[in-house]
N, C-alpha and C. Protein backbone atom coordinates (compact mmCIF):
# COMPACT_ATOMS: atom_id res chain seq x y z
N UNK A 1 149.12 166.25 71.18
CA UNK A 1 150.15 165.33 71.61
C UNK A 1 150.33 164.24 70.55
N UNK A 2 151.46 164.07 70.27
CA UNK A 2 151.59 162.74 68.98
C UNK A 2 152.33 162.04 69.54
N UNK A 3 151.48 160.88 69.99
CA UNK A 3 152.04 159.53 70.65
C UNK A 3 152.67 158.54 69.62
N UNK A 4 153.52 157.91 69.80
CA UNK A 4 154.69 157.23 69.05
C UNK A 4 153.95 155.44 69.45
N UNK A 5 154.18 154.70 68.68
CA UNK A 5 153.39 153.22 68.46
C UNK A 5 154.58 153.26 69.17
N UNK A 6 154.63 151.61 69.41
CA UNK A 6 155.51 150.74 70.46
C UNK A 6 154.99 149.54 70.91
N UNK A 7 155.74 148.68 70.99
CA UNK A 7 156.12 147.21 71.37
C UNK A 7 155.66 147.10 73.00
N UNK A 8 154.79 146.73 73.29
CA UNK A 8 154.73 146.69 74.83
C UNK A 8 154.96 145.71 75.59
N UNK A 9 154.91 145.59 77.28
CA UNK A 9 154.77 144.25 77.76
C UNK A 9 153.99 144.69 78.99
N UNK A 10 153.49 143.88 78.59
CA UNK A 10 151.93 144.11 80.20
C UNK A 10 152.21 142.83 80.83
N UNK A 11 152.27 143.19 82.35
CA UNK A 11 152.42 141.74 83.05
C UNK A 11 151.45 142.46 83.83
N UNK A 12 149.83 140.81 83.80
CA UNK A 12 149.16 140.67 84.61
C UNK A 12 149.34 139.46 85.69
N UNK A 13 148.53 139.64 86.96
CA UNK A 13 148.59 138.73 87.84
C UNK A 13 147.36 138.14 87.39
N UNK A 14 147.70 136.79 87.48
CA UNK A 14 146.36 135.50 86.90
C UNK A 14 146.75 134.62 86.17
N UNK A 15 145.95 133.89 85.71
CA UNK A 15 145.53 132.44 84.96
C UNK A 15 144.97 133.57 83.66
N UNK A 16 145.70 132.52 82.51
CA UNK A 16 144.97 133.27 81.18
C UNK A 16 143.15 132.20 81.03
N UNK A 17 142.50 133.04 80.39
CA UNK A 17 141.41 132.87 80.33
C UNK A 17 140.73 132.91 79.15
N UNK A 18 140.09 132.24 78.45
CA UNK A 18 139.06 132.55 77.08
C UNK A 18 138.87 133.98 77.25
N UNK A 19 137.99 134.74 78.60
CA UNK A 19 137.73 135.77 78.34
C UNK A 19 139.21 136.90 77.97
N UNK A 20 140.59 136.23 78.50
CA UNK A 20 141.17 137.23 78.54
C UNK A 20 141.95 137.29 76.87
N UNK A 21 141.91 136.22 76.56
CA UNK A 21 142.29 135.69 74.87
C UNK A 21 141.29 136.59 73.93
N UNK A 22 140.38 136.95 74.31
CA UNK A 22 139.37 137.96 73.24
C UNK A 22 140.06 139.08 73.56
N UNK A 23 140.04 139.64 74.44
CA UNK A 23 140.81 141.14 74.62
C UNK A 23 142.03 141.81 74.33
N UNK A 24 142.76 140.42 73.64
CA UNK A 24 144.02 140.71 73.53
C UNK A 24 144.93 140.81 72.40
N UNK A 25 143.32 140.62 71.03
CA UNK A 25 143.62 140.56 69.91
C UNK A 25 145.08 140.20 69.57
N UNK A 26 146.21 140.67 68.19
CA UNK A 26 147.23 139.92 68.24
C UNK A 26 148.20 139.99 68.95
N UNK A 27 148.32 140.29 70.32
CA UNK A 27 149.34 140.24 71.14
C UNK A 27 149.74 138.74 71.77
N UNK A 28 150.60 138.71 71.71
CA UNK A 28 151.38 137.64 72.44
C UNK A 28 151.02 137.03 73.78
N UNK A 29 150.62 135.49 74.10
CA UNK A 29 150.45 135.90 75.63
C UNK A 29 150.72 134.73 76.03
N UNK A 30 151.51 134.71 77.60
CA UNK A 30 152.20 133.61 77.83
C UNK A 30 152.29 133.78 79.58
N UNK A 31 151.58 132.64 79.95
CA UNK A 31 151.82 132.13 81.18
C UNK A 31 153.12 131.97 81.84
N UNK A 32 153.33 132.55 82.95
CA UNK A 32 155.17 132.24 83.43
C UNK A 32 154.73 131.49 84.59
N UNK A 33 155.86 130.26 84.33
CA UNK A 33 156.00 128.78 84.98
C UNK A 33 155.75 128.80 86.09
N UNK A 34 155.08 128.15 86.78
CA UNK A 34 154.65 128.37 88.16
C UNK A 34 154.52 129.59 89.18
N UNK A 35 153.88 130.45 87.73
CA UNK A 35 153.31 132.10 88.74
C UNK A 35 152.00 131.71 88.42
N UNK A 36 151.24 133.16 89.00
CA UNK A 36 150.18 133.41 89.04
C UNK A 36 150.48 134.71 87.77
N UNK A 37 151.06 134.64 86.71
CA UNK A 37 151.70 135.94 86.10
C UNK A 37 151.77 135.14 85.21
N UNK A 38 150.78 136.54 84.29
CA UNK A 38 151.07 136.06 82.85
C UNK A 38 151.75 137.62 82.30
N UNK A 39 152.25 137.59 80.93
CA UNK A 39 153.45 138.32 80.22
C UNK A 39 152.22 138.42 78.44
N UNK A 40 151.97 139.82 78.29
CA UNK A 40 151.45 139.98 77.34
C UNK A 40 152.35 140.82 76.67
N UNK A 41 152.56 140.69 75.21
CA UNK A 41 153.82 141.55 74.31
C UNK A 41 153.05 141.68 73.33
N UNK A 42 152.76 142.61 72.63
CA UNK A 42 152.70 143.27 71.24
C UNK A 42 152.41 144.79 71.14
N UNK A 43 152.55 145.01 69.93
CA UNK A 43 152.57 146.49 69.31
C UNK A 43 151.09 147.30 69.56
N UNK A 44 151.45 148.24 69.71
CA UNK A 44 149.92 149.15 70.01
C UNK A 44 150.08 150.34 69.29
N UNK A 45 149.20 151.00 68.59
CA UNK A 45 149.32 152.28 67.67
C UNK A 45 149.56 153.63 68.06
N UNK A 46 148.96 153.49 69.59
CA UNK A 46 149.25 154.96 70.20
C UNK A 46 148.45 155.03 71.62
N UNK A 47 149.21 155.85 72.41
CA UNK A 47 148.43 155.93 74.03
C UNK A 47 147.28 155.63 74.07
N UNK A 48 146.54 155.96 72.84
CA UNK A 48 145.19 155.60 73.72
C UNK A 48 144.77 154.06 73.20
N UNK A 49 145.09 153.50 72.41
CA UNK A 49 144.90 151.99 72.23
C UNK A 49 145.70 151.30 73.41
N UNK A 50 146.91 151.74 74.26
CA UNK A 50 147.02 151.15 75.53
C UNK A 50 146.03 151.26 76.62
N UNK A 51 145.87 152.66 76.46
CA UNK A 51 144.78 152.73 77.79
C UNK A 51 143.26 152.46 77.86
N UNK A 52 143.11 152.40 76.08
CA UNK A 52 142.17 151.37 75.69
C UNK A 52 141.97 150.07 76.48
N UNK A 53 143.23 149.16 76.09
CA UNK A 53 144.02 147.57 76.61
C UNK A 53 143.70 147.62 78.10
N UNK A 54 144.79 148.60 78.83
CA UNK A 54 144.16 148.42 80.12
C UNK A 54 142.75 148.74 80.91
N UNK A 55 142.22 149.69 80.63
CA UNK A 55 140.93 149.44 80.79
C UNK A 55 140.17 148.72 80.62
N UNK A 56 140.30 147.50 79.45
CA UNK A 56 139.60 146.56 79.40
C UNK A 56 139.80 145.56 80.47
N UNK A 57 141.47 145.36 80.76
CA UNK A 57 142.02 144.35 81.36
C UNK A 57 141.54 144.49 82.92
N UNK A 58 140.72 146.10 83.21
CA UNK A 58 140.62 146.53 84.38
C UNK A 58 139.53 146.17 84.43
N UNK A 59 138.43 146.00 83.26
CA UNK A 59 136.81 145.83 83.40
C UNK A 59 136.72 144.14 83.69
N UNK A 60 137.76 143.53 83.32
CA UNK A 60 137.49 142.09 83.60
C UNK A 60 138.35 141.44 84.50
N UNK A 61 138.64 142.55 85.56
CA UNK A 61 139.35 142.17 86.11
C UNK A 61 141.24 141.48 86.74
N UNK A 62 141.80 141.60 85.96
CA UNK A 62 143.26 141.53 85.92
C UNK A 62 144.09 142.40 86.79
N UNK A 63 144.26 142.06 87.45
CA UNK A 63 145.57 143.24 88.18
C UNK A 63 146.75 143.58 87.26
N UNK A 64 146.83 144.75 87.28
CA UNK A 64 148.53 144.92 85.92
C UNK A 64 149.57 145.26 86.85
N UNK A 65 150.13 144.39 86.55
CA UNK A 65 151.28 144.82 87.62
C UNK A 65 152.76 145.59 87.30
N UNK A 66 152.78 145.21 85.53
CA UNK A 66 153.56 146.77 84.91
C UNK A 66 153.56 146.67 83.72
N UNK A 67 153.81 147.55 82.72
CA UNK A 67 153.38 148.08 81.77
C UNK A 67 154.84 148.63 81.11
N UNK A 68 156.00 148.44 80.41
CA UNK A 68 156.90 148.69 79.65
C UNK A 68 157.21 148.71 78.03
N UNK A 69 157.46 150.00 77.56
CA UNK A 69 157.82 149.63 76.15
C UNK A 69 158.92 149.31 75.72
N UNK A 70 158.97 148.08 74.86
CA UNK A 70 160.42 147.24 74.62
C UNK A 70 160.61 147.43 73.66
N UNK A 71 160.33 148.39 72.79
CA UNK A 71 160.55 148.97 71.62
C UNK A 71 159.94 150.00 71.45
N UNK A 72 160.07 150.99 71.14
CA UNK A 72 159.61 152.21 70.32
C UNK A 72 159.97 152.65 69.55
N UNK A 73 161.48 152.08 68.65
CA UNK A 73 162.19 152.35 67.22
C UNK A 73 161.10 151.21 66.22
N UNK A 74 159.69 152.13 65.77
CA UNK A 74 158.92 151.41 64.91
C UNK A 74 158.74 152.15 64.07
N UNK A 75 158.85 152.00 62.51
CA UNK A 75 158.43 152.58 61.16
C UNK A 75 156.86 153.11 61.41
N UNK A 76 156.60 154.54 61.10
CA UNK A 76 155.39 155.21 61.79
C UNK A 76 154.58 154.72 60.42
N UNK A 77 154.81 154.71 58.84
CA UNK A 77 154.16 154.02 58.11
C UNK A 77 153.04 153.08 58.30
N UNK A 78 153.73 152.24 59.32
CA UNK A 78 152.82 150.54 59.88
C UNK A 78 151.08 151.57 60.02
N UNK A 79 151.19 152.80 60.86
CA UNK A 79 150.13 153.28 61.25
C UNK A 79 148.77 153.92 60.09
N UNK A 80 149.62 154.18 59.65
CA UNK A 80 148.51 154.61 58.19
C UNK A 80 147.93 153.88 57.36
């Protein structure tokens, strides 16, 4: 199977956290205004570095409440 990189957005339910700032290496992450929901965005290399992501997000607890790619027109180069 040859999984295609892509731009993601993970929305967890919670408060961001030191612990959750280590796990999230350079992705984007941003609290939305008076939720309990935070909005994580960046690029991932291939299915299993997502399901990498969420599994972590699952070992420390985070509820994911969805998971969308907002891009997948990415130069496959970046990967090599």
């Amino acid at each position: 199977m040859n999984a295609k990189n892509a731009v993601y957005q993970i929305r967890l339910a919670g408060k961001i956290t030191p612990i959750l700032i280590n796990y999230i290496d350079d992705m984007q992450i941003r609290q939305e205004i008076g939720q309990d929901t935070i909005s994580l965005v960046g690029w991932l290399p291939d299915q299993s570095a997502l399901l990498g992501l969420l599994n972590a997000l699952n070992d420390i607890h985070y509820e994911i409440l969805s998971v969308n790619a907002v891009n997948t027109n990415i130069d496959t180069h970046l990967q090599e």
